[in-house]
Each structure stands twice: as structure tokens, then as C-alpha cells.
Protein backbone atom coordinates (compact mmCIF):
# COMPACT_ATOMS: atom_id res chain seq x y z
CA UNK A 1 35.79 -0.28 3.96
CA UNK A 2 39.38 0.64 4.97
CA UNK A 3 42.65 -1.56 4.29
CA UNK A 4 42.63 -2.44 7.40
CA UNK A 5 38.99 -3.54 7.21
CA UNK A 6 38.76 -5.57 4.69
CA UNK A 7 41.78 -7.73 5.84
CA UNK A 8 40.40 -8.50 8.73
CA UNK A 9 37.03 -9.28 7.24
CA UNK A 10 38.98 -11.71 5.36
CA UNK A 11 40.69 -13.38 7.89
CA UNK A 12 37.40 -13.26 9.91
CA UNK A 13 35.79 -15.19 7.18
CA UNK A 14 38.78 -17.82 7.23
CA UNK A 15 38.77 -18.32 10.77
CA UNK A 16 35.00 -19.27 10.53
CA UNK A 17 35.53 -21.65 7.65
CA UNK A 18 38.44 -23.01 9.66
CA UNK A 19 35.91 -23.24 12.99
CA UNK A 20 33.51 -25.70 10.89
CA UNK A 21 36.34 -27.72 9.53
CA UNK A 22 37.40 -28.25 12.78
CA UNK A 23 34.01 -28.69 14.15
CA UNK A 24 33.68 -31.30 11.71
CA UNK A 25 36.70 -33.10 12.14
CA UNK A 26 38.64 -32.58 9.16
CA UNK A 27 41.43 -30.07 10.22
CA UNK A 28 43.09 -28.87 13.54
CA UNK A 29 43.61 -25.55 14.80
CA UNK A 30 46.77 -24.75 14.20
CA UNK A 31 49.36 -22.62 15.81
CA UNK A 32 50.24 -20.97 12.74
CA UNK A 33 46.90 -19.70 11.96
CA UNK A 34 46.29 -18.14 15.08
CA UNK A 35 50.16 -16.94 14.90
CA UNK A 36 49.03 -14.90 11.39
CA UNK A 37 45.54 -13.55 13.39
CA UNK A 38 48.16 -12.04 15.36
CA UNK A 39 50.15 -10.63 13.60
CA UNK A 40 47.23 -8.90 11.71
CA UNK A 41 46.35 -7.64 14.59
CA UNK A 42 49.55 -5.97 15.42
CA UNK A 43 50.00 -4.38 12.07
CA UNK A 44 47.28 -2.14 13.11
CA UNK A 45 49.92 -0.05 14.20
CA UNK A 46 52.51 -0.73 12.87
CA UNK A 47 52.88 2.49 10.56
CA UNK A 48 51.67 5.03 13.60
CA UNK A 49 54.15 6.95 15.44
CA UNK A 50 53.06 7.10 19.23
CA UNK A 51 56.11 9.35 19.68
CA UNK A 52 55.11 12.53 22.31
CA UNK A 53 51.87 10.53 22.98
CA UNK A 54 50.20 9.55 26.49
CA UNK A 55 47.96 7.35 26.88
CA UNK A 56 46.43 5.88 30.55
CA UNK A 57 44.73 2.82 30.66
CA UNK A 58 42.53 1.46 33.49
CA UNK A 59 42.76 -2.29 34.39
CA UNK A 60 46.43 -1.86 32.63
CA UNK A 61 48.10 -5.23 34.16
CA UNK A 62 45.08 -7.42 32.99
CA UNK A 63 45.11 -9.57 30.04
CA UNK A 64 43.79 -6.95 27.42
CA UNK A 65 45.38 -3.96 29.42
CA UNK A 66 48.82 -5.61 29.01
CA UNK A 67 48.26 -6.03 25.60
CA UNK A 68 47.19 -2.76 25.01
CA UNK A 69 49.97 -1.69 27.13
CA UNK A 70 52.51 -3.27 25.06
CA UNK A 71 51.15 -2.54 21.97
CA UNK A 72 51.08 1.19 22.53
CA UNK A 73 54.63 1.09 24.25
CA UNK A 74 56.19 -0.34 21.34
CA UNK A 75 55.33 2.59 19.25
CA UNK A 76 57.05 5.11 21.78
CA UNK A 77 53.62 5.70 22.72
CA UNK A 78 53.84 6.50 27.29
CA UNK A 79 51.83 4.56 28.94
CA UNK A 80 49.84 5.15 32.69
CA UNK A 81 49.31 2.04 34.06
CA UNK A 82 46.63 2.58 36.03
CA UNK A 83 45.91 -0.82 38.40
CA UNK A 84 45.03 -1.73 41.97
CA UNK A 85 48.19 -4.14 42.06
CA UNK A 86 51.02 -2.26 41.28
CA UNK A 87 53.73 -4.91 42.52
CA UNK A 88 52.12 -7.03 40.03
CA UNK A 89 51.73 -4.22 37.27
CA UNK A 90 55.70 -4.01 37.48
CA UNK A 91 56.71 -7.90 37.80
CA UNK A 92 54.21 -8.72 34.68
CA UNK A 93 56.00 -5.76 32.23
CA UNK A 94 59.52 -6.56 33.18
CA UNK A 95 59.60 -9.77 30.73
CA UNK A 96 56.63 -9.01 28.45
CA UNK A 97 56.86 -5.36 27.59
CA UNK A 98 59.89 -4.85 25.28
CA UNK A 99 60.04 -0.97 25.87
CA UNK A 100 59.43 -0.97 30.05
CA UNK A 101 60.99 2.56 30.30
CA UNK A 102 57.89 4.09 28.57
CA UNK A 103 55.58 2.78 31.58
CA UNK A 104 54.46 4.84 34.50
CA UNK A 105 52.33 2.87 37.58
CA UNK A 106 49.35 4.33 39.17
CA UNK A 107 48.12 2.43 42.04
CA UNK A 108 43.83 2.59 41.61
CA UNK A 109 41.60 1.05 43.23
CA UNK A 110 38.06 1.27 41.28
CA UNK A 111 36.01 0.57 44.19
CA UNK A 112 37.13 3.18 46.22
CA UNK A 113 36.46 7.04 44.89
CA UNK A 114 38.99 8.21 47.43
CA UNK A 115 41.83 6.34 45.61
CA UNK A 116 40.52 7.44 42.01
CA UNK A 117 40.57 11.11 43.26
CA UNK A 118 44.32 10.28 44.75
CA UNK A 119 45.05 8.56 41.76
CA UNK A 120 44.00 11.29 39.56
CA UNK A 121 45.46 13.93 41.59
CA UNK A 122 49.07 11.79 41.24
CA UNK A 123 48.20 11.61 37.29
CA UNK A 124 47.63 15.58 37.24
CA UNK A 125 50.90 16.54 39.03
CA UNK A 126 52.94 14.30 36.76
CA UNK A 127 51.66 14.67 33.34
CA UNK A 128 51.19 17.88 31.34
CA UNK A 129 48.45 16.13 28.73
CA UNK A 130 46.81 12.74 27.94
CA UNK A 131 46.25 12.02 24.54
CA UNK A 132 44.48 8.58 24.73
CA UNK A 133 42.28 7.53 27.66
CA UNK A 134 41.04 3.63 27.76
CA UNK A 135 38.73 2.66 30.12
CA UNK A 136 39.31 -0.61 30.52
CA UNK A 137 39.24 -2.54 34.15
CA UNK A 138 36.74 -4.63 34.46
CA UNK A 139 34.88 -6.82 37.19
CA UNK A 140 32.75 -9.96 37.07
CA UNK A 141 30.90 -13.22 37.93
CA UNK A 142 31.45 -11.66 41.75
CA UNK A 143 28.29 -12.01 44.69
CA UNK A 144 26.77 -8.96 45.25
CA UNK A 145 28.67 -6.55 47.49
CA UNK A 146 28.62 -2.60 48.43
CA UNK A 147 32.00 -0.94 48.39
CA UNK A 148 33.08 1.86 50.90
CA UNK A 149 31.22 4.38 49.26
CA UNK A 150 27.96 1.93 49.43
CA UNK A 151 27.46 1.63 46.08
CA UNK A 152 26.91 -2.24 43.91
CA UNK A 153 30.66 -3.23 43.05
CA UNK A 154 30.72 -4.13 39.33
CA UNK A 155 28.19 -1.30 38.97
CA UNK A 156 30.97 0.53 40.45
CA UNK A 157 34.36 -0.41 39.35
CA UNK A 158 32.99 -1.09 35.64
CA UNK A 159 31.42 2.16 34.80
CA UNK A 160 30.87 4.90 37.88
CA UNK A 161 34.76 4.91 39.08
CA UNK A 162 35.47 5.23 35.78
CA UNK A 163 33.76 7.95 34.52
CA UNK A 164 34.67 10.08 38.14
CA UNK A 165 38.39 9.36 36.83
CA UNK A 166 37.86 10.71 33.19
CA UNK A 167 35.63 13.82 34.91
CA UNK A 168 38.58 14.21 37.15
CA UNK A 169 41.04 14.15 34.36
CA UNK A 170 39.19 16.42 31.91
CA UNK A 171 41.20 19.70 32.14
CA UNK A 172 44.23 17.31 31.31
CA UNK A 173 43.16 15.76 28.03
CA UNK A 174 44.73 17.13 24.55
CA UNK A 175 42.58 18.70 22.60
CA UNK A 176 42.39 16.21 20.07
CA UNK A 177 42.25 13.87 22.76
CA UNK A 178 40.53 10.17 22.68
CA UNK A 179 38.43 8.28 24.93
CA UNK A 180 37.37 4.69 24.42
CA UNK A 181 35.11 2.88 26.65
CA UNK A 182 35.93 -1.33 26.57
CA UNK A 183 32.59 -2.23 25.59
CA UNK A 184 30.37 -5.63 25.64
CA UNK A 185 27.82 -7.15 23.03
CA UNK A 186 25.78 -8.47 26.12
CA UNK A 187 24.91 -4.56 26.44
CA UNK A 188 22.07 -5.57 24.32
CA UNK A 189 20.23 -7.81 27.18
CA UNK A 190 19.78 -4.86 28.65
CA UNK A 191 15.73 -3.73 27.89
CA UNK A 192 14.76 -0.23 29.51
CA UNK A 193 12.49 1.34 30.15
CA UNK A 194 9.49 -1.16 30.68
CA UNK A 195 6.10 -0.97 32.69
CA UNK A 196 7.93 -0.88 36.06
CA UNK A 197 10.18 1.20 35.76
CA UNK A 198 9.66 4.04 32.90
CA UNK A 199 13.14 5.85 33.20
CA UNK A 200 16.31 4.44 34.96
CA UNK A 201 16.77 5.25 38.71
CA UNK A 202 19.92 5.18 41.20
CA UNK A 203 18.74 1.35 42.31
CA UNK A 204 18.66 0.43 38.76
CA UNK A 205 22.17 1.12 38.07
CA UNK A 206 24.01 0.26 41.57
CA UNK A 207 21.63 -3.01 41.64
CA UNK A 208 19.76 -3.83 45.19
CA UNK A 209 20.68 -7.79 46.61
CA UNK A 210 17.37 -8.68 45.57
CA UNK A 211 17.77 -7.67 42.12
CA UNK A 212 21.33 -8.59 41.62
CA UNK A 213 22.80 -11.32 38.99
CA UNK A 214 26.69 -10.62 37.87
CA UNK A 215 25.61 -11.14 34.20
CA UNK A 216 22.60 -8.66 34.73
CA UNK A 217 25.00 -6.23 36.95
CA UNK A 218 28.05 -6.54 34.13
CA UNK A 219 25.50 -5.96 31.27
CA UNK A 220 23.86 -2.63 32.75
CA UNK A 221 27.80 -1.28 33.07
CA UNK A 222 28.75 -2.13 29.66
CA UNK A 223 25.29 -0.55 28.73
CA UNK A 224 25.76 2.54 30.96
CA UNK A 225 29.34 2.59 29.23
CA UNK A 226 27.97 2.83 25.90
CA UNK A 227 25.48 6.11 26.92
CA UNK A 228 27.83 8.05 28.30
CA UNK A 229 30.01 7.80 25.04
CA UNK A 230 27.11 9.49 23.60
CA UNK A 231 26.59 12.30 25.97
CA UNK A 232 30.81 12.76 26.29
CA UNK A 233 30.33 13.22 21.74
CA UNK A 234 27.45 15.92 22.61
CA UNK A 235 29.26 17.44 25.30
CA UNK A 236 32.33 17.84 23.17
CA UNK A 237 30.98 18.62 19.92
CA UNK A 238 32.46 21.72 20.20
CA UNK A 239 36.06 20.28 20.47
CA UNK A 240 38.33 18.10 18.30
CA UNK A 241 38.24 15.24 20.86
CA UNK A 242 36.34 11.98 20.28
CA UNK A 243 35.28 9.43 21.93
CA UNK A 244 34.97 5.69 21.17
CA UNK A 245 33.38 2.32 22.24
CA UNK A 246 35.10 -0.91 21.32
CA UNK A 247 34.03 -4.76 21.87
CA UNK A 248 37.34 -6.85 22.22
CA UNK A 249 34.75 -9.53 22.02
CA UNK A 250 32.75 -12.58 23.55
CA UNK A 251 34.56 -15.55 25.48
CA UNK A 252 38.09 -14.57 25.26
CA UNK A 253 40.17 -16.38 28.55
CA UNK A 254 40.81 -12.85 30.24
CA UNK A 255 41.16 -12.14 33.68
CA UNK A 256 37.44 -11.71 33.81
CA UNK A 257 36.57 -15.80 34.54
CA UNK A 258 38.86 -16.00 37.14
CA UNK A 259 35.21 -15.07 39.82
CA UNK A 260 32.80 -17.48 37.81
CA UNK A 261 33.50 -21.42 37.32
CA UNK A 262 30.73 -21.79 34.75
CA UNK A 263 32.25 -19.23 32.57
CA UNK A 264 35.31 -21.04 32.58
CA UNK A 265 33.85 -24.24 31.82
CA UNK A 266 31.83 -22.16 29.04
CA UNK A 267 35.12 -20.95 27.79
CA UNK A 268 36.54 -24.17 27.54
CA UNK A 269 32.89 -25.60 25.21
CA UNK A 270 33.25 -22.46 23.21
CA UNK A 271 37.08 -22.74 22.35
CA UNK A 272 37.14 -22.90 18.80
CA UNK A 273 34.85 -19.68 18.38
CA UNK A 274 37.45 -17.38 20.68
CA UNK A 275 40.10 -15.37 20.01
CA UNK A 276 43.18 -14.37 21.61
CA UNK A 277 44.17 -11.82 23.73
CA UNK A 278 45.76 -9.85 21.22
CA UNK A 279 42.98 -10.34 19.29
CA UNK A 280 41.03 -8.95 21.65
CA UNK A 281 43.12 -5.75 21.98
CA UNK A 282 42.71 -5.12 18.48
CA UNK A 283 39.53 -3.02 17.92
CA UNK A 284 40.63 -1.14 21.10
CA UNK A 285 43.78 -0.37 19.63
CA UNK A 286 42.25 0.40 16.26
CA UNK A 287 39.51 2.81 18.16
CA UNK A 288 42.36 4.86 20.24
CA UNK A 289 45.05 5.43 17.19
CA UNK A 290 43.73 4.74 14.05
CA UNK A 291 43.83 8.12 11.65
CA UNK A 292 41.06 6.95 9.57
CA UNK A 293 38.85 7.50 13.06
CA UNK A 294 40.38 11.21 12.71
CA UNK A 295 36.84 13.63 12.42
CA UNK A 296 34.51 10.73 13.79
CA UNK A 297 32.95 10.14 17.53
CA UNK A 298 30.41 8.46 19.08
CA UNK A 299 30.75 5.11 17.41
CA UNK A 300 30.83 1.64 18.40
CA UNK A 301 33.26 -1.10 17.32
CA UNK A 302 33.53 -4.93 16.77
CA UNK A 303 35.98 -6.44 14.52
CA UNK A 304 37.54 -2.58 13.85
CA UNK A 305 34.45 -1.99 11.86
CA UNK A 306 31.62 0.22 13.23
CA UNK A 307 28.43 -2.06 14.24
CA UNK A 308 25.05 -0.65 15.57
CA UNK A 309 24.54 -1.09 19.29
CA UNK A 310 21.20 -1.35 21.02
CA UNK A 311 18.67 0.89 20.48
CA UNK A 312 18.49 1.75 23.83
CA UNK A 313 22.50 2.07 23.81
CA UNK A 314 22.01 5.20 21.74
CA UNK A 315 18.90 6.39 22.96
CA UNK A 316 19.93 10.28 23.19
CA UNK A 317 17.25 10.90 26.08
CA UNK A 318 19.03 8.01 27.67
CA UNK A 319 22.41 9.23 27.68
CA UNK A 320 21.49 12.28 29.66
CA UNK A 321 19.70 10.59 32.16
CA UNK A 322 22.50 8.24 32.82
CA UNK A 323 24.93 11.13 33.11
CA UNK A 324 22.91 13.04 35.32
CA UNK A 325 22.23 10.41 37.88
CA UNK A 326 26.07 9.40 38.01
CA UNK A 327 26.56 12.79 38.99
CA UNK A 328 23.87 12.78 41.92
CA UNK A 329 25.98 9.53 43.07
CA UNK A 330 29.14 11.29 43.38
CA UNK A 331 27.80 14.42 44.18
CA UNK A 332 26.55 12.88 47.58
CA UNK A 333 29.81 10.84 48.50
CA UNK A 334 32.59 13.75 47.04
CA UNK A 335 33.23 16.35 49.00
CA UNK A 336 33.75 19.66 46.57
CA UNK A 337 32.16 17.78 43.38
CA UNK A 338 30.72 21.02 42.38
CA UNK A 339 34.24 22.43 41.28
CA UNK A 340 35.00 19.38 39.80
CA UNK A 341 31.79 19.36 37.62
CA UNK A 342 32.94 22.92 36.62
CA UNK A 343 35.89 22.05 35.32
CA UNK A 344 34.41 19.45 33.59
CA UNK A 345 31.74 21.37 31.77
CA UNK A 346 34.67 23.85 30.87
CA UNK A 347 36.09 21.35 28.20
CA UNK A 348 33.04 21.45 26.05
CA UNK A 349 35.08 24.46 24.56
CA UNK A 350 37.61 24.32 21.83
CA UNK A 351 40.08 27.05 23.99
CA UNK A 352 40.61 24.42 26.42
């Protein structure tokens, strides 16, 4: 267990002795406490020069992707903003990003794949290399809905637009670059195959109305998420890039409740048990800069420590399946996806 590691284990088991105290009666929560969580959490890197770095993050003006955003920025670290709401990208930064003049806005809209190709052809003409890639915009607790390119929304924003930005973006990534996928625990509620359906199929990603819950919707992204981390490690094996998921972790007050009033009632019954924003930014962070990661892929984090995900989550089999029918999606709705794909399979050598 790294430095790192075992102070947070620490604090972790604090803040859990603290939760029953409070639980019980006998202390508060104080401001103080949470004040030296984060700060922890900000040490992570505090020692790592960013410097000549680029790293674009998707969902970058939400509550984790303005952390992260921050974060990164304060260690010289240049940041792509990429966000559907770029007036409010820009207003949000202004006061609570110290080092503003390291940001650059990309106006994306997830549930288009017209604006992810435009957004990745702005990224391409600006930027020479991206070091760090976080993938993590998020939807949920939304009704059921088909975007433009008729496809299940969260299915769609959370995982498939995604993925067609990071295949789009592959011939621009370091070679050392890293990837890291914003993960979810509730990937585990996930259970394929089983007797009615014996391997995944386009309806059981990009969910029919009849089939359709947000939880169940949110859970197969996260879970989709999780495989093609797996098949990006195989597919790059080759390289010196890596790829990473991370769980910020369960009921923090992000942007996410803002669709769902039970979850924000749920929020509010599970307070004592949550952690903060920056708190929640913290295993990300850890995942895209830490050099102790440096040699390692493939992995999945909670609390900055590696943790086993489902079975199914690293089902090899799995993670080609998953890959391959994400590219019959696109390949039916883009126009030219065949050159793209090439380029993409191109990077699975280390001359790139």
C-alpha cells in the first residue's frame, strides 16, 4: 500500500468512526473534519508537475469536472473543457479556478455524434497531443428518450458518445497517454448474460421504452464503461498508454440528482455516509496523474486503491462484444467511420 494509500485508509477509517458517533448522537460533523478530508485529497498532487501536460475532460463544468478541472489547472496542467454549456463553463471558472488562463472551452453536446465529431475535429486542429483523457459527463434519473441519432440517451451520452470521442481522438493521444473512464459501483447490478438473452445485443445497451428504468439504463453505461477499459488495455498492450476506471463514489450531491427527486431526498437520509465533491475527484485525480500507476492498466479504483469489479465487468469475451457492437452503432449513423476505425486500430502500435 502506497503513502498515499494508507492515509487515506486512515482517514477512511476515522470518518466511519466519526459517522457512528454521529449516528449515535454523541458528536457533530464538523467543518474541520471534512476541511482535513480535503485537503488530503488535494495533496494527491501536490508534488506532480502538470507543466507541458493536456488533459480534456468531458462533463468539465459539472461538479466533479470542475473539480477535476481545478485541480489539474493548478498544477500548470491545460485543461479542455469539454461541455454542452459553454457560457456556463466560462462564468463557473472565472471565480473558482485560480489559474483560468490554462482553460480551453469545447462546446459538446453528448447526445449528438455530429457535435462530438465537430468537437473533436476543433480539439484536433488546436492541440498537438493529449496526455490525460477523462471521461466524465454523465446523465441520469431522466424518462426514456431517443436522441437525433435514435439511440437511448443515458445509454448514449454516458458511454457511446464517449467512446466515438476517444476513437476520434486516438491519433492525438501521447504515447504514454491516459484514459480514465468515471466509473459506478452500481455497475455490479448489472447480471448478463442470463436465459433470455445469452450475449448482449444493440437493444440491450440503447434500452427499448419497455425495458427502460434510469437506474437500470445508468448501470449498463457505467458497466459498458468498465469493458471497454479492458478491451482499450488489450488493444494497447503494445503501447505505453494506460487506461483507468475510477469510482468518485455513491451519493455525493453532484449535478447528477438534479433529474430525480427521490435521489435527492435519498441524498439528504444518507448525508452522513457522503463525501464531498473534492472528495469525489480524488480517485479520478489519483487514476490520471499518479506515478505509482506508471506500468499498470486496466484497473479499477475506489478510495485510490484498486478494488475488483464485477465479474462480468472484466469478463474478457465481454469486452469484445461490447466494443464490437458500439462500432456497428456508429458505423450505421457516421458517414466515413471506416477511416476513422483505421486510424484507431493504428494506435495499437508503439510508433504512433
Amino acid at each position: 500500500m502506497s503513502y498515499v494509500q494508507q492515509k487515506i485508509q486512515i482517514h477512511l477509517n476515522f470518518t466511519r468512526t466519526n459517522i457512528l458517533a454521529y449516528l449515535s448522537g454523541n458528536i457533530d460533523v464538523e467543518n474541520d473534519k471534512i476541511n482535513q478530508w480535503d485537503q488530503l485529497f488535494r495533496s494527491i498532487v501536490k508534488d506532480i508537475n502538470l507543466e507541458n501536460k493536456t488533459c480534456l475532460i468531458t462533463g468539465a463544468n459539472g461538479s466533479v469536472g470542475l473539480e477535476l478541472t481545478r485541480c489539474l489547472s493548478l498544477r500548470d496542467c491545460n485543461v479542455l473543457m469539454a461541455c454542452r454549456n459553454i457560457y456556463k463553463a466560462t462564468r463557473d471558472t472565472k471565480d473558482f479556478c485560480e489559474k483560468s488562463e490554462r482553460l480551453s472551452f469545447y462546446d459538446l453536446n453528448l447526445a449528438s455524434l455530429l457535435s462530438v465529431k465537430e468537437c473533436a475535429n476543433r480539439i484536433r486542429r488546436n492541440e498537438k497531443k493529449i496526455d490525460i483523457v477523462i471521461l466524465n459527463a454523465a446523465t441520469f434519473g431522466i424518462p426514456w428518450s431517443l436522441t437525433e441519432d435514435t439511440l437511448e440517451t443515458t445509454f448514449q451520452v454516458n458511454c457511446l458518445s464517449q467512446y466515438y470521442l476517444l476513437l476520434l481522438l486516438s491519433t492525438t493521444l501521447a504515447p504514454d497517454a491516459r484514459v480514465v473512464f468515471t466509473s459506478a459501483e452500481s455497475h455490479r447490478n448489472i447480471k448478463w448474460p442470463n436465459k433470455d438473452m445469452p450475449i448482449p445485443n444493440v437493444d440491450d445497451l440503447s434500452l427499448p421504452k419497455y425495458e427502460y428504468t434510469s437506474i437500470k439504463s445508468y448501470n449498463i453505461s457505467k458497466l459498458c464503461g468498465i469493458l471497454l477499459v479492458h478491451y482499450l488495455s488489450d488493444h494497447w498492450s503494445s503501447t505505453e498508454r494506460s487506461v483507468f476506471c475510477a469510482h468518485p463514489g455513491s451519493f455525493i450531491r453532484t449535478g447528477l440528482c438534479r433529474n430525480w427527486w427521490f435521489y435527492e431526498m435519498l441524498y439528504f437520509a444518507m448525508l452522513p455516509f457522503t463525501k464531498s465533491i473534492v472528495q469525489g475527484a480524488s480517485t479520478i485525480i489519483y487514476c490520471a496523474t499518479s506515478p505509482e500507476l506508471k506500468g499498470s492498466t486496466a484497473a479499477y479504483f475506489k478510495d485510490c486503491k484498486p478494488c475488483d469489479e464485477s465479474d462480468l465487468a472484466k469478463n474478457f469475451c465481454m469486452s469484445y462484444r461490447v466494443h464490437d457492437l458500439i462500432i456497428e452503432i456508429l458505423r450505421e449513423r457516421v458517414t466515413d467511420f471506416d477511416n476513422i476505425l483505421s486510424d484507431f486500430k493504428s494506435t495499437s502500435s508503439k510508433t504512433v
